[in-house]
C-alpha atoms as a PDB file:
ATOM      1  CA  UNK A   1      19.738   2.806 -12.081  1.00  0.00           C
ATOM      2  CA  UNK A   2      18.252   6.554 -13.663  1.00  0.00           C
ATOM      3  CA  UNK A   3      14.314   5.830 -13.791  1.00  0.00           C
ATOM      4  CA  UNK A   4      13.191   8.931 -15.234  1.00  0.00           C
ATOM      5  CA  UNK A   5       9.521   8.373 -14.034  1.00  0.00           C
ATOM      6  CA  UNK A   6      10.762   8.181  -9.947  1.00  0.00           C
ATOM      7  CA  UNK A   7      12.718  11.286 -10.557  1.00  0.00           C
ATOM      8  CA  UNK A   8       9.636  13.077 -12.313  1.00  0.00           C
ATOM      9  CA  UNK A   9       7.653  11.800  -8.822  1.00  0.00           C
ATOM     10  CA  UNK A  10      10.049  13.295  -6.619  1.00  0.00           C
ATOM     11  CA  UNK A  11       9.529  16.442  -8.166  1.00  0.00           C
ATOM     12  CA  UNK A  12      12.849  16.859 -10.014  1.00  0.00           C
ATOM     13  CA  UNK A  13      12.077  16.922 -13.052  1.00  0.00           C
ATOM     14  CA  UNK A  14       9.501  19.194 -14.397  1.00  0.00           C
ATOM     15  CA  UNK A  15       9.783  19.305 -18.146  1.00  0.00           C
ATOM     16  CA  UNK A  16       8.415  15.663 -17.691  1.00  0.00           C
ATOM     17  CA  UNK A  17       5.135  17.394 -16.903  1.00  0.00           C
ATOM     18  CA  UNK A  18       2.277  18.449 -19.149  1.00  0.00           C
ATOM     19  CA  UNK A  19       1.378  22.505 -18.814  1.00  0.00           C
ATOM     20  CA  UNK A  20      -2.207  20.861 -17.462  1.00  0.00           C
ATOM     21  CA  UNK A  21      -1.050  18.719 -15.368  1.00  0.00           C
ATOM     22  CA  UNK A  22      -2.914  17.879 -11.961  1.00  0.00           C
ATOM     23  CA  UNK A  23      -2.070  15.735  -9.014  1.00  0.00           C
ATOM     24  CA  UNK A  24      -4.394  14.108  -6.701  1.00  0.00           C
ATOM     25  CA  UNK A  25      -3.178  13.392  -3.222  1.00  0.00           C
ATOM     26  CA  UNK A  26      -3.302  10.661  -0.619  1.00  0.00           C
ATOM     27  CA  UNK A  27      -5.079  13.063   1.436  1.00  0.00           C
ATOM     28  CA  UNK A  28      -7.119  15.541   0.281  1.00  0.00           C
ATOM     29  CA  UNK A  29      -9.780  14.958  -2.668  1.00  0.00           C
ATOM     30  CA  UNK A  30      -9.199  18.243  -4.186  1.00  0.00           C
ATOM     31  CA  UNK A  31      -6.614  17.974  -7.309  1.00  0.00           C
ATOM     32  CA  UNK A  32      -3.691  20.297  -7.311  1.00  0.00           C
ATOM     33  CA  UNK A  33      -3.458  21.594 -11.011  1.00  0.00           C
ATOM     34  CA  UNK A  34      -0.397  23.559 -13.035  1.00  0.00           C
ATOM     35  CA  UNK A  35       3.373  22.140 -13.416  1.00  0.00           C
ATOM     36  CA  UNK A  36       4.709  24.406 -10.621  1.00  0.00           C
ATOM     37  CA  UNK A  37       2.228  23.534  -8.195  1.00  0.00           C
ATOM     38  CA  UNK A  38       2.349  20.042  -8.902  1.00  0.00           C
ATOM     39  CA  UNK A  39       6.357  20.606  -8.709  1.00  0.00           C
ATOM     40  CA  UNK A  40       5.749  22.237  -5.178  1.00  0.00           C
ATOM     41  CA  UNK A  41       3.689  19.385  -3.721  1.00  0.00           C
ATOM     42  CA  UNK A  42       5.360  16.272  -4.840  1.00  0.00           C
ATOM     43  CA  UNK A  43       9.097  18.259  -3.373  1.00  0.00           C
ATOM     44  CA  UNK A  44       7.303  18.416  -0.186  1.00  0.00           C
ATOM     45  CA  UNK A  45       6.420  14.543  -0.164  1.00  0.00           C
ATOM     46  CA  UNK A  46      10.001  13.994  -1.646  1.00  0.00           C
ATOM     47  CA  UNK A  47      11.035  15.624   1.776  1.00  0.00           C
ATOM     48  CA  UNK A  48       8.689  13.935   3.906  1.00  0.00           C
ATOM     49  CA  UNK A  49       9.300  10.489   2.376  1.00  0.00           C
ATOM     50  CA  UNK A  50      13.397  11.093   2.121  1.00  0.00           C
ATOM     51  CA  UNK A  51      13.029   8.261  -0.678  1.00  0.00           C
ATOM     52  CA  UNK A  52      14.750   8.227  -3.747  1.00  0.00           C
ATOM     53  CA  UNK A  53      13.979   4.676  -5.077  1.00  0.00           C
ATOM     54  CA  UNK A  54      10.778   2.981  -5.406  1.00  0.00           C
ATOM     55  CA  UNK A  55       9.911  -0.353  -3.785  1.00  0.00           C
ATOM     56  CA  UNK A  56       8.190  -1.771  -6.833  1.00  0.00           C
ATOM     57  CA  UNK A  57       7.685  -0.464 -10.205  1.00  0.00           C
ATOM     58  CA  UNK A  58       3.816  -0.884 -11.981  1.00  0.00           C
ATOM     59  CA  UNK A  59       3.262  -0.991 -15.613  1.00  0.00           C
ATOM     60  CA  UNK A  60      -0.061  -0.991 -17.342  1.00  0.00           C
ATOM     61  CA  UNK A  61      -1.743  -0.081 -20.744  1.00  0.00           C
ATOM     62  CA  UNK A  62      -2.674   3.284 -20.040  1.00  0.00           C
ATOM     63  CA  UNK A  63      -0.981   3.832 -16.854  1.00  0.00           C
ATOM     64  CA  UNK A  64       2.343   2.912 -15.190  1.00  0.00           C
ATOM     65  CA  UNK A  65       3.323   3.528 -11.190  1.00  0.00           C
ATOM     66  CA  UNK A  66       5.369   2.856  -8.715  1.00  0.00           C
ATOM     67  CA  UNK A  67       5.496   2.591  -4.332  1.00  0.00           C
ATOM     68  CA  UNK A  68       7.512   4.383  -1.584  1.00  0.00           C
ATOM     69  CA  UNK A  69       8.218   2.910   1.552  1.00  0.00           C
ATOM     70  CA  UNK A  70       9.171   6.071   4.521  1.00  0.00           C
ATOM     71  CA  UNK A  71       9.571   5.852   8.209  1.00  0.00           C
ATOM     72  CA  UNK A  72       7.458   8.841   9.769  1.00  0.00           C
ATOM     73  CA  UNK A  73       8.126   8.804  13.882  1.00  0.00           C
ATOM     74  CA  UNK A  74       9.425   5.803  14.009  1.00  0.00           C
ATOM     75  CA  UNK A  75       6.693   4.197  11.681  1.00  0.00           C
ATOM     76  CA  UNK A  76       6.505   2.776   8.570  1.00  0.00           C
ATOM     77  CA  UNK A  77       4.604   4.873   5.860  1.00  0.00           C
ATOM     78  CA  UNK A  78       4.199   3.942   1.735  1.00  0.00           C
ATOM     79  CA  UNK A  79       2.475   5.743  -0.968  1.00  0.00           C
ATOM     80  CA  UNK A  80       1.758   4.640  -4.258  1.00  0.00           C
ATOM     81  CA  UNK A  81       1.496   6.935  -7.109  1.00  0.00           C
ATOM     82  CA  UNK A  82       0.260   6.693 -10.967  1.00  0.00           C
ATOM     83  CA  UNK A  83       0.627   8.246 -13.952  1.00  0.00           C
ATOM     84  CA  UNK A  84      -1.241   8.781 -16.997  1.00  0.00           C
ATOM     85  CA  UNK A  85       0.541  10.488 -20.047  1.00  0.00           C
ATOM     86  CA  UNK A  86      -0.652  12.760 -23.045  1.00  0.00           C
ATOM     87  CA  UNK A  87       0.028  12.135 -26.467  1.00  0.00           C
ATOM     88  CA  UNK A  88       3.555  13.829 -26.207  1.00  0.00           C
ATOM     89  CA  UNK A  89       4.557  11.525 -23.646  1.00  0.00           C
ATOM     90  CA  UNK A  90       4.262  14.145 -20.949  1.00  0.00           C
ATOM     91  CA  UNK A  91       2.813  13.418 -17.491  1.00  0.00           C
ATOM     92  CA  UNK A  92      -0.936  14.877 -17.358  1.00  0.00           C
ATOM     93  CA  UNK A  93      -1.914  13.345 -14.192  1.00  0.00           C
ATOM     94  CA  UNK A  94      -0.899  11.975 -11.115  1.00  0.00           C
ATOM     95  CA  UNK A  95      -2.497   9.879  -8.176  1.00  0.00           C
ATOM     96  CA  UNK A  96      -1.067   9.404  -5.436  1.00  0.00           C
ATOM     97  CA  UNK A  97      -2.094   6.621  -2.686  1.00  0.00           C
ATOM     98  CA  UNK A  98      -1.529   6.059   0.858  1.00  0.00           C
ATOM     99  CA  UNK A  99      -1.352   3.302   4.330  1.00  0.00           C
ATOM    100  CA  UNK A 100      -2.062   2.971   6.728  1.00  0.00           C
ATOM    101  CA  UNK A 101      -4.364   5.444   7.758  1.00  0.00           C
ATOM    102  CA  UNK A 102      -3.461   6.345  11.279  1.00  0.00           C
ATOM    103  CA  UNK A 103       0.141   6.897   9.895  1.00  0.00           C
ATOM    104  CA  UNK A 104      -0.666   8.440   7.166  1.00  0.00           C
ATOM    105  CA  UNK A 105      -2.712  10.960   9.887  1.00  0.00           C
ATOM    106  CA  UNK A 106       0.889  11.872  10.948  1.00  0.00           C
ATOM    107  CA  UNK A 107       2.070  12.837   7.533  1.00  0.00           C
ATOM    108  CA  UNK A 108      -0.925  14.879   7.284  1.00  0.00           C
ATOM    109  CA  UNK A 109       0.033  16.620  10.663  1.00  0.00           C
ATOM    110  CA  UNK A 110       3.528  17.122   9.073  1.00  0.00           C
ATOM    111  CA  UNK A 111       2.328  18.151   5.500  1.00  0.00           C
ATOM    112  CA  UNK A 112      -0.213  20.677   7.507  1.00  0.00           C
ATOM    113  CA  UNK A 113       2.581  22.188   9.317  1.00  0.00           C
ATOM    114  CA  UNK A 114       4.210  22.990   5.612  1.00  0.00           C
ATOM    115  CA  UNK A 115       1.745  23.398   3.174  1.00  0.00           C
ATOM    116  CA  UNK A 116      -2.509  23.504   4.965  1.00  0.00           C
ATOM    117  CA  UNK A 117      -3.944  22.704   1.822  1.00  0.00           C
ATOM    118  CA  UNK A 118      -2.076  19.718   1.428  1.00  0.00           C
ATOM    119  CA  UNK A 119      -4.090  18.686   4.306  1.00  0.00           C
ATOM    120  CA  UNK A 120      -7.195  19.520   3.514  1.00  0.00           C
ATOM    121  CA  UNK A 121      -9.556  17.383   5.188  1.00  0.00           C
ATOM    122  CA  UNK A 122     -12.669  18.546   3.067  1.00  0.00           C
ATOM    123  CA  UNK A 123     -14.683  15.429   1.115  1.00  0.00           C
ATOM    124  CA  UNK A 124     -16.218  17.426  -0.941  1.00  0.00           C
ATOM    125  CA  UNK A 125     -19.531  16.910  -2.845  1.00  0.00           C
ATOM    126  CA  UNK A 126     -18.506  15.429  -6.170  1.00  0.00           C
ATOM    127  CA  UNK A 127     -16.108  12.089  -6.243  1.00  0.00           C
ATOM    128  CA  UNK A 128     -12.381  12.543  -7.181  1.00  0.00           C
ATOM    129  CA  UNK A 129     -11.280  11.993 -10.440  1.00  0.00           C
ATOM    130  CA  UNK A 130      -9.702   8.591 -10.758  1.00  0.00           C
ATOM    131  CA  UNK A 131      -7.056   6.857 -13.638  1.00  0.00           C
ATOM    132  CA  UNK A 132      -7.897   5.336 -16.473  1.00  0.00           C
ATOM    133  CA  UNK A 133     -10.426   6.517 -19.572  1.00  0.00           C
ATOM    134  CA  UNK A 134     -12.890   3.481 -19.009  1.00  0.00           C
ATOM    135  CA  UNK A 135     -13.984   0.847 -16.386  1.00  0.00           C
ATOM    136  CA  UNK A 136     -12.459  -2.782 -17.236  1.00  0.00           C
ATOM    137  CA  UNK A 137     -13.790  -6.360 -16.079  1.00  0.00           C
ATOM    138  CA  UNK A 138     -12.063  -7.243 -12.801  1.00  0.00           C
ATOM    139  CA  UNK A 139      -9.367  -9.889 -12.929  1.00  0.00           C
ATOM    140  CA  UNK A 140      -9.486 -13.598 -11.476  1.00  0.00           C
ATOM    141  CA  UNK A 141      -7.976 -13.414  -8.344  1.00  0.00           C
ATOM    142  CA  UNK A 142      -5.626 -16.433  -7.731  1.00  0.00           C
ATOM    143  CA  UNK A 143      -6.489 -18.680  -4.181  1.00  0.00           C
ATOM    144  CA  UNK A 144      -4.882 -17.496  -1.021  1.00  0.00           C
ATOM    145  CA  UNK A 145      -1.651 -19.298   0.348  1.00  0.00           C
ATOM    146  CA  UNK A 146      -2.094 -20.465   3.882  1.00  0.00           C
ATOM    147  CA  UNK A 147       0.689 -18.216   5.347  1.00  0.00           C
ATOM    148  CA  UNK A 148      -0.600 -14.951   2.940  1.00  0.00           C
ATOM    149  CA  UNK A 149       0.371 -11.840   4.472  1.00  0.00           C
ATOM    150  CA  UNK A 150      -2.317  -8.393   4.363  1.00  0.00           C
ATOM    151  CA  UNK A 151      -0.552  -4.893   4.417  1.00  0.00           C
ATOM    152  CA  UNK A 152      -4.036  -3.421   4.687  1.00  0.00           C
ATOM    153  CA  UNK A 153      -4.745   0.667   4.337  1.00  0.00           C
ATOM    154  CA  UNK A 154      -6.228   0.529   7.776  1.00  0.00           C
ATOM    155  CA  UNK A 155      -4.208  -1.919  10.324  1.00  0.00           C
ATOM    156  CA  UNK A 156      -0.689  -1.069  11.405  1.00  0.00           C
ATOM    157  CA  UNK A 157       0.282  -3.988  11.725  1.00  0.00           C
ATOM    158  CA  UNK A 158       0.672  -7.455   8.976  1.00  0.00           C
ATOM    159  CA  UNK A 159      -1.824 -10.289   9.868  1.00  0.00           C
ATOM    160  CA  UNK A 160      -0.740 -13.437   8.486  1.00  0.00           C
ATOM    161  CA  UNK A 161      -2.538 -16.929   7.440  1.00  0.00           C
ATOM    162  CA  UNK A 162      -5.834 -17.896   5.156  1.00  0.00           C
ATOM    163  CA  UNK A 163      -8.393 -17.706   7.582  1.00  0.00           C
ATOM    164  CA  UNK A 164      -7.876 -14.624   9.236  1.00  0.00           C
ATOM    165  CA  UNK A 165      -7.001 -12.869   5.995  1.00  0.00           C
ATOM    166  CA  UNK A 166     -10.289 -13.956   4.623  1.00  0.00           C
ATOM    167  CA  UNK A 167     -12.300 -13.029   7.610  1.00  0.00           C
ATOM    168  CA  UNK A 168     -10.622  -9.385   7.520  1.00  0.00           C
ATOM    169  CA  UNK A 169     -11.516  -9.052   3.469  1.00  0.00           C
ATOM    170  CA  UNK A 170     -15.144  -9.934   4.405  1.00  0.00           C
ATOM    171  CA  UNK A 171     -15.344  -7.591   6.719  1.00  0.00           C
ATOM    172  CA  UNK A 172     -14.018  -5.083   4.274  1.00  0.00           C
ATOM    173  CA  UNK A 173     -16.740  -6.376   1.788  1.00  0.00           C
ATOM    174  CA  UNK A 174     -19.439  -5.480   4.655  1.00  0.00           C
ATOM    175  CA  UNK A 175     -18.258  -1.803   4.588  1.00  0.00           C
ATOM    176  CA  UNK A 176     -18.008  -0.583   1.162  1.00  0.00           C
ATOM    177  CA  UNK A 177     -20.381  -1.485  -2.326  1.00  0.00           C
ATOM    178  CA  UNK A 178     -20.191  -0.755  -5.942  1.00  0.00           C
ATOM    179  CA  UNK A 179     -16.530  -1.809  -6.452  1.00  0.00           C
ATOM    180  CA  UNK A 180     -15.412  -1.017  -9.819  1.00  0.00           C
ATOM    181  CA  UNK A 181     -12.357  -1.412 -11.408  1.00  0.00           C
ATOM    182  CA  UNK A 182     -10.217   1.524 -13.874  1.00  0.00           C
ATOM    183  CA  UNK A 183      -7.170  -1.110 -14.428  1.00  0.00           C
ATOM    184  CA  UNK A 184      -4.948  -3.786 -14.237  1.00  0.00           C
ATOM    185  CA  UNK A 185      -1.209  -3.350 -13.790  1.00  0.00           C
ATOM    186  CA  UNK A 186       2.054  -6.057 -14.155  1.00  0.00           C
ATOM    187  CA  UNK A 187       4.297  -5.865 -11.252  1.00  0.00           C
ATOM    188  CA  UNK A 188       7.349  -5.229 -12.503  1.00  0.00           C
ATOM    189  CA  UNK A 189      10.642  -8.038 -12.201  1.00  0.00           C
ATOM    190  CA  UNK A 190       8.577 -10.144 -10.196  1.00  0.00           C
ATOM    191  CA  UNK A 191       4.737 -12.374 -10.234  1.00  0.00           C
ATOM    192  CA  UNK A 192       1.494 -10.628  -9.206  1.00  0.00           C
ATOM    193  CA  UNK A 193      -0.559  -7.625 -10.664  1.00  0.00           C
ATOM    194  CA  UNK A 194      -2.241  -4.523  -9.375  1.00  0.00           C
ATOM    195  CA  UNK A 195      -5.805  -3.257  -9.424  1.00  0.00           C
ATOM    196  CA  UNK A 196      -7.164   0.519  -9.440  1.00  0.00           C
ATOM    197  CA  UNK A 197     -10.395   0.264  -8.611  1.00  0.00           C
ATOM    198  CA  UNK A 198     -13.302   2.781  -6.656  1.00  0.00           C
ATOM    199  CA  UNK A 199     -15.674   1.647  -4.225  1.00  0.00           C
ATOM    200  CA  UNK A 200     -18.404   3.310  -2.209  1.00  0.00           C
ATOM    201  CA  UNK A 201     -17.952   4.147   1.401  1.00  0.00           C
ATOM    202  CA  UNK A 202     -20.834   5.656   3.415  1.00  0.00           C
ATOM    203  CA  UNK A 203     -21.692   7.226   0.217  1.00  0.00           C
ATOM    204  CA  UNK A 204     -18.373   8.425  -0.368  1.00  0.00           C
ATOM    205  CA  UNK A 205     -15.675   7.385  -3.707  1.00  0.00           C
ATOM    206  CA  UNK A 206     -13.035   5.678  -2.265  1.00  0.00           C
ATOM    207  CA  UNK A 207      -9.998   5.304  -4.684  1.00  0.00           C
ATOM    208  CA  UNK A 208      -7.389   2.180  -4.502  1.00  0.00           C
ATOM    209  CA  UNK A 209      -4.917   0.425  -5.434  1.00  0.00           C
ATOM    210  CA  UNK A 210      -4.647  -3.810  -4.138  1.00  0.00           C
ATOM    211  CA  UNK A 211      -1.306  -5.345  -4.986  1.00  0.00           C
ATOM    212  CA  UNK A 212      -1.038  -8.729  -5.268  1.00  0.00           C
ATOM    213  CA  UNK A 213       2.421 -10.929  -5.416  1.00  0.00           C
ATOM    214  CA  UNK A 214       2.073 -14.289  -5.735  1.00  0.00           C
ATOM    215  CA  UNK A 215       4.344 -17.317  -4.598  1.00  0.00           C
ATOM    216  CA  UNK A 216       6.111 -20.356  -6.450  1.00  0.00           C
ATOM    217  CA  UNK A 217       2.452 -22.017  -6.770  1.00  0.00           C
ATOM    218  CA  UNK A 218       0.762 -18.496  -8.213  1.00  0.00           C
ATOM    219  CA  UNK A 219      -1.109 -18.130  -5.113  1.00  0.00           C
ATOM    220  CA  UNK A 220      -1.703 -14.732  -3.955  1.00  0.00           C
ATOM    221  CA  UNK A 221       1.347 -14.277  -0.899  1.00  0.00           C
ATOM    222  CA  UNK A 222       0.558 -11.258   0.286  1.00  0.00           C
ATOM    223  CA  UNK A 223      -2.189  -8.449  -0.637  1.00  0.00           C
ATOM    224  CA  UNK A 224      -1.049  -4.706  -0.102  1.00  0.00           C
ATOM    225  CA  UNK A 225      -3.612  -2.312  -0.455  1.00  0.00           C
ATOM    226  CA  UNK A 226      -3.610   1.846  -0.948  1.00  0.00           C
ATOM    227  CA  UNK A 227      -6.072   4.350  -0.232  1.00  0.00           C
ATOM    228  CA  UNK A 228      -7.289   7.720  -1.011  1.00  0.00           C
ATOM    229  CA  UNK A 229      -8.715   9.937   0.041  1.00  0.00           C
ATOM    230  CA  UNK A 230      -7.660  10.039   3.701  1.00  0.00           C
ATOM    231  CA  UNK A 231     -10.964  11.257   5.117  1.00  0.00           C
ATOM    232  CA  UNK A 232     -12.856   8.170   3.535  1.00  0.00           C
ATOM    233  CA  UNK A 233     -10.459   5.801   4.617  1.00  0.00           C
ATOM    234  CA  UNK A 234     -11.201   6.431   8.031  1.00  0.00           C
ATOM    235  CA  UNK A 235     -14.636   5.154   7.108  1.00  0.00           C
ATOM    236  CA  UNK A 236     -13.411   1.952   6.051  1.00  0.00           C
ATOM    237  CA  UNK A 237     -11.411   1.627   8.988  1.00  0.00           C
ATOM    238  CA  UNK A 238     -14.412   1.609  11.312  1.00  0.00           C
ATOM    239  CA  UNK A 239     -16.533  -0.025   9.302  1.00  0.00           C
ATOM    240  CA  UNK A 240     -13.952  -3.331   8.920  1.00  0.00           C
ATOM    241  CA  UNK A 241     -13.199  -2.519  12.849  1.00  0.00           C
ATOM    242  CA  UNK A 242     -16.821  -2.564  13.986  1.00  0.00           C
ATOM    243  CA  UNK A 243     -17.424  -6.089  11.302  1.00  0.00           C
ATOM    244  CA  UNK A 244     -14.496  -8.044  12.164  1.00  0.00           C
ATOM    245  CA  UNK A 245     -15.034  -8.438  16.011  1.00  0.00           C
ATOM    246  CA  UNK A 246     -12.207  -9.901  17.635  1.00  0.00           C
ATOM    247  CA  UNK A 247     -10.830 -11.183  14.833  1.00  0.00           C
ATOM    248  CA  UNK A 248      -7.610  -8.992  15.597  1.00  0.00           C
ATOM    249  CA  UNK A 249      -6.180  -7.233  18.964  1.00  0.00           C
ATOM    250  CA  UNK A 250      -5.862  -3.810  19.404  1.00  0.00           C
ATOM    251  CA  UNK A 251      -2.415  -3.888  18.124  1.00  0.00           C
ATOM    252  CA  UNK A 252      -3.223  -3.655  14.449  1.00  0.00           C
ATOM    253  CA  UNK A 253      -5.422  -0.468  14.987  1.00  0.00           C
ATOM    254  CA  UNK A 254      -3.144   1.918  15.932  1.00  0.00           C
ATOM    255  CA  UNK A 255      -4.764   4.953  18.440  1.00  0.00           C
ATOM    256  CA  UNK A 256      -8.376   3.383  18.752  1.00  0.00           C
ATOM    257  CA  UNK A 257      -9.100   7.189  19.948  1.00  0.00           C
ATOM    258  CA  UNK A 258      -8.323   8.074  16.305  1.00  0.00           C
ATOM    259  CA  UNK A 259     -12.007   8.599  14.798  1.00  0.00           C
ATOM    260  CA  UNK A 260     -12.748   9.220  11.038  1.00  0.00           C
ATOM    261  CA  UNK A 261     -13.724  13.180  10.294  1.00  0.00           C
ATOM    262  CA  UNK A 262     -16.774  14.697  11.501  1.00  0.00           C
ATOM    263  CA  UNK A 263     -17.994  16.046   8.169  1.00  0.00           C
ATOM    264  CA  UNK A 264     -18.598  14.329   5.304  1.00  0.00           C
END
């Protein structure tokens, strides 16, 4: 089924986008501005991702979204991207979110091989632009199931059940402060609701998105979460790593010689 927004985020259609329009990427926290640039960078993704159907579509007031799922050296890869639109229905910007973070370093690897400044690793001073014209209450977030599932932005692999997804969400809690939330999106065709929100990591704006689908009971069934920027994430990764103990075996962190950036 034609989903005119999907083929705009491929990079196939560019009368969809405003003259002004900007991007932000998973992995840089610089904003790539101008329809032909924007064009340019989302073709490359297109490319990387070899994707021409999104997993789930997101629909909110001011913004709408969808996610990608990609296999990157035998790995699995997803981005999520949003959209905000002017008033003549163009697209003005776009944000664009990744996981996990050690396989999202190999799309940077790739992406740096094609285009550097798609790579950038470079914080920056100043924190990204994010969605959204205002900051919103956060929603009620529904009880656990017992078997919920986490597709977190920094484990490669799934951990399953109550306990152990709680324990891994307080350890995320002991990492970042000053969550704040920019929306609330439906999940299209299906129960559960996404949240754009920005938190503080070693005094750095981290950007993301937390999906939620819930089960039969409207408990939350499984919690996938998106990053960006790239360098930040790595942050959060050691920071949940270093306050979660043993909670989880090495096989959920990827290359533990994989260390976040040295400048900030």
């Amino acid at each position: 089924m034609f989903d005119p927004l999907i083929t705009a985020l491929l990079g196939d259609d560019p009368r969809a986008l405003a003259e002004d329009v900007s991007l932000a990427t998973p992995l840089t926290s610089s904003r790539i501005v101008g329809p032909d640039a924007v064009v340019a960078a989302l073709g490359v993704y297109a490319d990387m991702f070899a994707e021409t159907d999104a997993d789930l579509r997101l629909k909110g007031d001011e913004l709408e979204g969808a996610t990608f799922t990609a296999t990157v050296d035998g790995h699995t890869a997803q981005v999520a991207a949003l959209v905000t639109r002017d008033r003549a229905g163009l697209i003005a910007t776009i944000h664009m979110y990744g996981r996990p973070w050690p396989y999202m370093a190999l799309v940077r690897e790739r992406l740096a091989e094609v285009d550097p400044t798609l790579a950038d690793p470079e914080i920056g001073t100043s924190p990204p632009e994010g969605p959204g014209t205002s900051w919103v209450d956060p929603p009620t977030i529904p009880p656990l199931a017992d078997d919920v599932t986490l597709i977190s932005p920094v484990l490669t692999g799934e951990p399953t059940g109550k306990a152990v997804i709680g324990g891994i969400l307080e350890a995320a809690a002991q990492t970042f402060r000053d969550p704040r939330v920019r929306a609330v999106l439906q999940i299209e065709g299906q129960p559960g609701f996404a949240v754009v929100m920005d938190e503080d990591v070693e005094g750095n704006v981290l950007q993301l998105i937390e999906i939620f689908t819930l089960n039969a009971q409207g408990e939350v069934a499984a919690i996938r979460i998106f990053t960006r920027p790239w360098p930040v994430t790595a942050y959060l990764r050691q920071g949940i790593h270093e306050h979660s103990g043993d909670l989880l075996g090495p096989e959920f962190w990827g290359d533990p010689r994989q260390q976040a950036p040295a400048g900030r």
